[in-house]
C-alpha atoms as a PDB file:
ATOM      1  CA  UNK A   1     177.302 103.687  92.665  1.00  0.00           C
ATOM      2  CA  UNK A   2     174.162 104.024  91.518  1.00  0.00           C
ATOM      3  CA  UNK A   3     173.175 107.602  94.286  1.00  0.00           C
ATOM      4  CA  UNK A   4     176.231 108.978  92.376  1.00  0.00           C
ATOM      5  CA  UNK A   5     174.328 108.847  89.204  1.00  0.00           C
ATOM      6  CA  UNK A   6     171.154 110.395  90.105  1.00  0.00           C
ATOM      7  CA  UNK A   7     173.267 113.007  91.720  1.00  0.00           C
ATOM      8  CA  UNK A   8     175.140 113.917  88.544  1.00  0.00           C
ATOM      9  CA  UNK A   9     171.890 113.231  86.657  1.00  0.00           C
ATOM     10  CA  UNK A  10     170.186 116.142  89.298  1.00  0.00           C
ATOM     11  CA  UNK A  11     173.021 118.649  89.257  1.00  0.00           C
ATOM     12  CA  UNK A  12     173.194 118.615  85.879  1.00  0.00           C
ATOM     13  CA  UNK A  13     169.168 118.954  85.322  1.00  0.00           C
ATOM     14  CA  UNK A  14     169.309 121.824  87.681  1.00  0.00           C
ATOM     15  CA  UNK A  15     171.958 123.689  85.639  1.00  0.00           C
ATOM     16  CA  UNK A  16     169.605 123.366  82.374  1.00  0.00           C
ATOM     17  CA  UNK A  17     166.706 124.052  84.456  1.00  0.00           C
ATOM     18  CA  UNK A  18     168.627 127.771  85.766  1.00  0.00           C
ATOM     19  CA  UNK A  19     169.742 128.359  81.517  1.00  0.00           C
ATOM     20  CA  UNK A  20     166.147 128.008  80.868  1.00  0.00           C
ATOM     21  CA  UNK A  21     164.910 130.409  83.251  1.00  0.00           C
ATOM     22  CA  UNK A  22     168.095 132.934  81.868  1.00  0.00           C
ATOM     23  CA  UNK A  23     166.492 131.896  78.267  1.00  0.00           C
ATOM     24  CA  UNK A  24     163.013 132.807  79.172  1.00  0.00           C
ATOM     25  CA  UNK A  25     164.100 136.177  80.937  1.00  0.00           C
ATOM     26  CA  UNK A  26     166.381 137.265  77.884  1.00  0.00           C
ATOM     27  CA  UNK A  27     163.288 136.539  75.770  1.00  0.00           C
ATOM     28  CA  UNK A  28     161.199 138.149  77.677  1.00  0.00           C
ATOM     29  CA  UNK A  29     163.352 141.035  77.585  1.00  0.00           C
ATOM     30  CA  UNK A  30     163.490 141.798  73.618  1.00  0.00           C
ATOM     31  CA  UNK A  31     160.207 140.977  73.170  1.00  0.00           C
ATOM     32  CA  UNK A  32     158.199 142.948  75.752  1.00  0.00           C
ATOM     33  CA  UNK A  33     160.306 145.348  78.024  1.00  0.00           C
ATOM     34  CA  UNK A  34     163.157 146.953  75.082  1.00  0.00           C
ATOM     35  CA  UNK A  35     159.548 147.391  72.692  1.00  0.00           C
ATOM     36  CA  UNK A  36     157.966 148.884  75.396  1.00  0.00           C
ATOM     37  CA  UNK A  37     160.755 151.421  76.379  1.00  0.00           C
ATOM     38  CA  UNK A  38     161.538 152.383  72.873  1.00  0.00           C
ATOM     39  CA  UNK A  39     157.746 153.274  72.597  1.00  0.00           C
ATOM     40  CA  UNK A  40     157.763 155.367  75.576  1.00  0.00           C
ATOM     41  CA  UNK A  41     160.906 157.269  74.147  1.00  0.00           C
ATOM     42  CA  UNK A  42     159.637 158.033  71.328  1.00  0.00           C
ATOM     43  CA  UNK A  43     156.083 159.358  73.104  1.00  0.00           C
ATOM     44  CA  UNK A  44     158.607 161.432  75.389  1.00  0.00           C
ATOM     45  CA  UNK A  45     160.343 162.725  72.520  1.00  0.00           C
ATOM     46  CA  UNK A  46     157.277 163.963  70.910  1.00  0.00           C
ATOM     47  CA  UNK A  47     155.912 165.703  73.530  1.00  0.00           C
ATOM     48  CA  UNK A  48     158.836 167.996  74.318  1.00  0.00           C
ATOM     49  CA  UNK A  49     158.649 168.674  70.843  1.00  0.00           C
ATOM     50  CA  UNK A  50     155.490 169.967  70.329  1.00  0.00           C
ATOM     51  CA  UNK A  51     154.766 173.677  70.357  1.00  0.00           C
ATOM     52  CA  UNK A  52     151.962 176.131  69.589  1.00  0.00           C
ATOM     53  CA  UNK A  53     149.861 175.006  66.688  1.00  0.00           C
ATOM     54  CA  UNK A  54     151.043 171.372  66.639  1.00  0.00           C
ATOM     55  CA  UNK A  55     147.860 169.253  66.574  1.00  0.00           C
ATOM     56  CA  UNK A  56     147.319 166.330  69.131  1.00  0.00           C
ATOM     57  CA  UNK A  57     144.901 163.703  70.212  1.00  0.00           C
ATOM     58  CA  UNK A  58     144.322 163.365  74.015  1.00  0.00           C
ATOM     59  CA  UNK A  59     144.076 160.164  76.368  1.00  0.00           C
ATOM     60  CA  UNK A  60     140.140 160.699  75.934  1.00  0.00           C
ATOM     61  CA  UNK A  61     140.052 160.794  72.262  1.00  0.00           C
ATOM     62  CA  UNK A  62     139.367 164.491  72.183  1.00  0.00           C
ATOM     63  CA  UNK A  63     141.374 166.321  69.112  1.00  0.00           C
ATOM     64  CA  UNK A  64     142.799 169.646  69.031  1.00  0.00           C
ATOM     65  CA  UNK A  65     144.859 172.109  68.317  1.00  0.00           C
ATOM     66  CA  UNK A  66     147.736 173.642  71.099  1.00  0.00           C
ATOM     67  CA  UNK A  67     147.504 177.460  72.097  1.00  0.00           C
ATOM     68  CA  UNK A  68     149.859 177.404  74.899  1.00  0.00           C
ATOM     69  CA  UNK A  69     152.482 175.185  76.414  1.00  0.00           C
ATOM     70  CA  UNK A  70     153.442 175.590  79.858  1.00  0.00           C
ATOM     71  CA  UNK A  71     155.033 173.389  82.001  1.00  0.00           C
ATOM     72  CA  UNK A  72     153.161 170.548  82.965  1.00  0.00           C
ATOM     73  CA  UNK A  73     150.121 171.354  80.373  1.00  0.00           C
ATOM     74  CA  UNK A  74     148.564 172.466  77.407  1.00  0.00           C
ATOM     75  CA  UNK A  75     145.954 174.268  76.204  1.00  0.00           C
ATOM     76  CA  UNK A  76     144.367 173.036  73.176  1.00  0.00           C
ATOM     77  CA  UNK A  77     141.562 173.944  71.105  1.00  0.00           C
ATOM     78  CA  UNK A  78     138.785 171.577  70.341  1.00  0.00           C
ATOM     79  CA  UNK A  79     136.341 173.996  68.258  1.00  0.00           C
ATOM     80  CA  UNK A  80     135.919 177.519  67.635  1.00  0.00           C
ATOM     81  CA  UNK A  81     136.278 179.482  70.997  1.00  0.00           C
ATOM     82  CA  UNK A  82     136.587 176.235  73.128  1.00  0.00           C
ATOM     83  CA  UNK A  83     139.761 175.462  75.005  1.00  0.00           C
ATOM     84  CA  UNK A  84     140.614 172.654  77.569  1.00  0.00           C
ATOM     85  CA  UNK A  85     143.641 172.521  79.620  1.00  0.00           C
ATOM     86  CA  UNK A  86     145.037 169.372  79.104  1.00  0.00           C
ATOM     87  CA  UNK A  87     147.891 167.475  81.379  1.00  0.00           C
ATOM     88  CA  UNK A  88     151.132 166.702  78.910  1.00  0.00           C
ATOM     89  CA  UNK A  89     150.883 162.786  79.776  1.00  0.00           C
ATOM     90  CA  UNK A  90     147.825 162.405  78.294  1.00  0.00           C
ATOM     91  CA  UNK A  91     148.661 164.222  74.694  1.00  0.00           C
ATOM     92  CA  UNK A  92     149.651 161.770  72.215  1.00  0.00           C
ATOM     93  CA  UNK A  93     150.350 162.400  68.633  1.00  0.00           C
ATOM     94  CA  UNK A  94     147.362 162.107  65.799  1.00  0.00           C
ATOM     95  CA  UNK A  95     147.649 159.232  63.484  1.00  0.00           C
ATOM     96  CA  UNK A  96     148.802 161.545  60.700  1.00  0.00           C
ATOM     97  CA  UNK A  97     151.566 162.746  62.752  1.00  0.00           C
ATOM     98  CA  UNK A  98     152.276 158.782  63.746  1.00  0.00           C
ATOM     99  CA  UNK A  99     152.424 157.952  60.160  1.00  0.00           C
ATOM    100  CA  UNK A 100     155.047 160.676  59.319  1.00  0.00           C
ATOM    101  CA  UNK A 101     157.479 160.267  62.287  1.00  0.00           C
ATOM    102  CA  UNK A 102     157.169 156.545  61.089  1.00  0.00           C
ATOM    103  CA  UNK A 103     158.172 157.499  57.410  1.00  0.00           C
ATOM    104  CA  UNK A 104     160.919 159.773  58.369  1.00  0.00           C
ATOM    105  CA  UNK A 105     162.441 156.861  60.376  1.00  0.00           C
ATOM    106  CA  UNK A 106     162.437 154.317  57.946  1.00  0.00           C
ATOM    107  CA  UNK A 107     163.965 157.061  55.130  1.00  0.00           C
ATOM    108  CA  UNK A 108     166.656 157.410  57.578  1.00  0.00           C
END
């Protein structure tokens, strides 16, 4: 009698022990991986949208303005008669342009 409780007693710990680990993963979901995609969409988003003139602030911390798009990168102006050729992954937008894309949202 008393092996038949401390095998319900384990089956039933090991059933709360697998709705934890579902718990933890489900948590671990909304508060790290959705965040993290959303973010990325949004970075996507903004860099198909840019075009000529848009300003930008690179990977490095370098800002500037864009003279040409072409496929895969940019040129962008830093000062007066200097251009760099910059990849699109490592363009992100200035905080200016951050702070409006973050009004717009919440107006909408």
């Amino acid at each position: 009698m008393t092996n038949f409780i401390l095998l319900q007693a384990q089956q039933g710990g090991g059933l709360s022990s697998i709705l934890m680990i579902v718990a933890l993963f489900v948590i671990f979901y909304f508060f790290m991986i959705r965040p993290q995609q959303k973010r990325q969409k949004e970075i996507r988003k903004f860099r198909e949208s840019l075009d000529k003139g848009s300003k930008v602030v690179t990977a490095g911390g370098i800002y500037g303005t864009i003279k040409e798009v072409k496929d895969t990168t940019f040129l962008i102006e830093v000062a007066n008669g200097v251009t760099l050729r910059i990849d699109k992954g490592s363009v992100y937008p200035t905080a200016d342009d951050a702070n409006q894309a973050t009004q717009n949202s919440e107006q909408k």
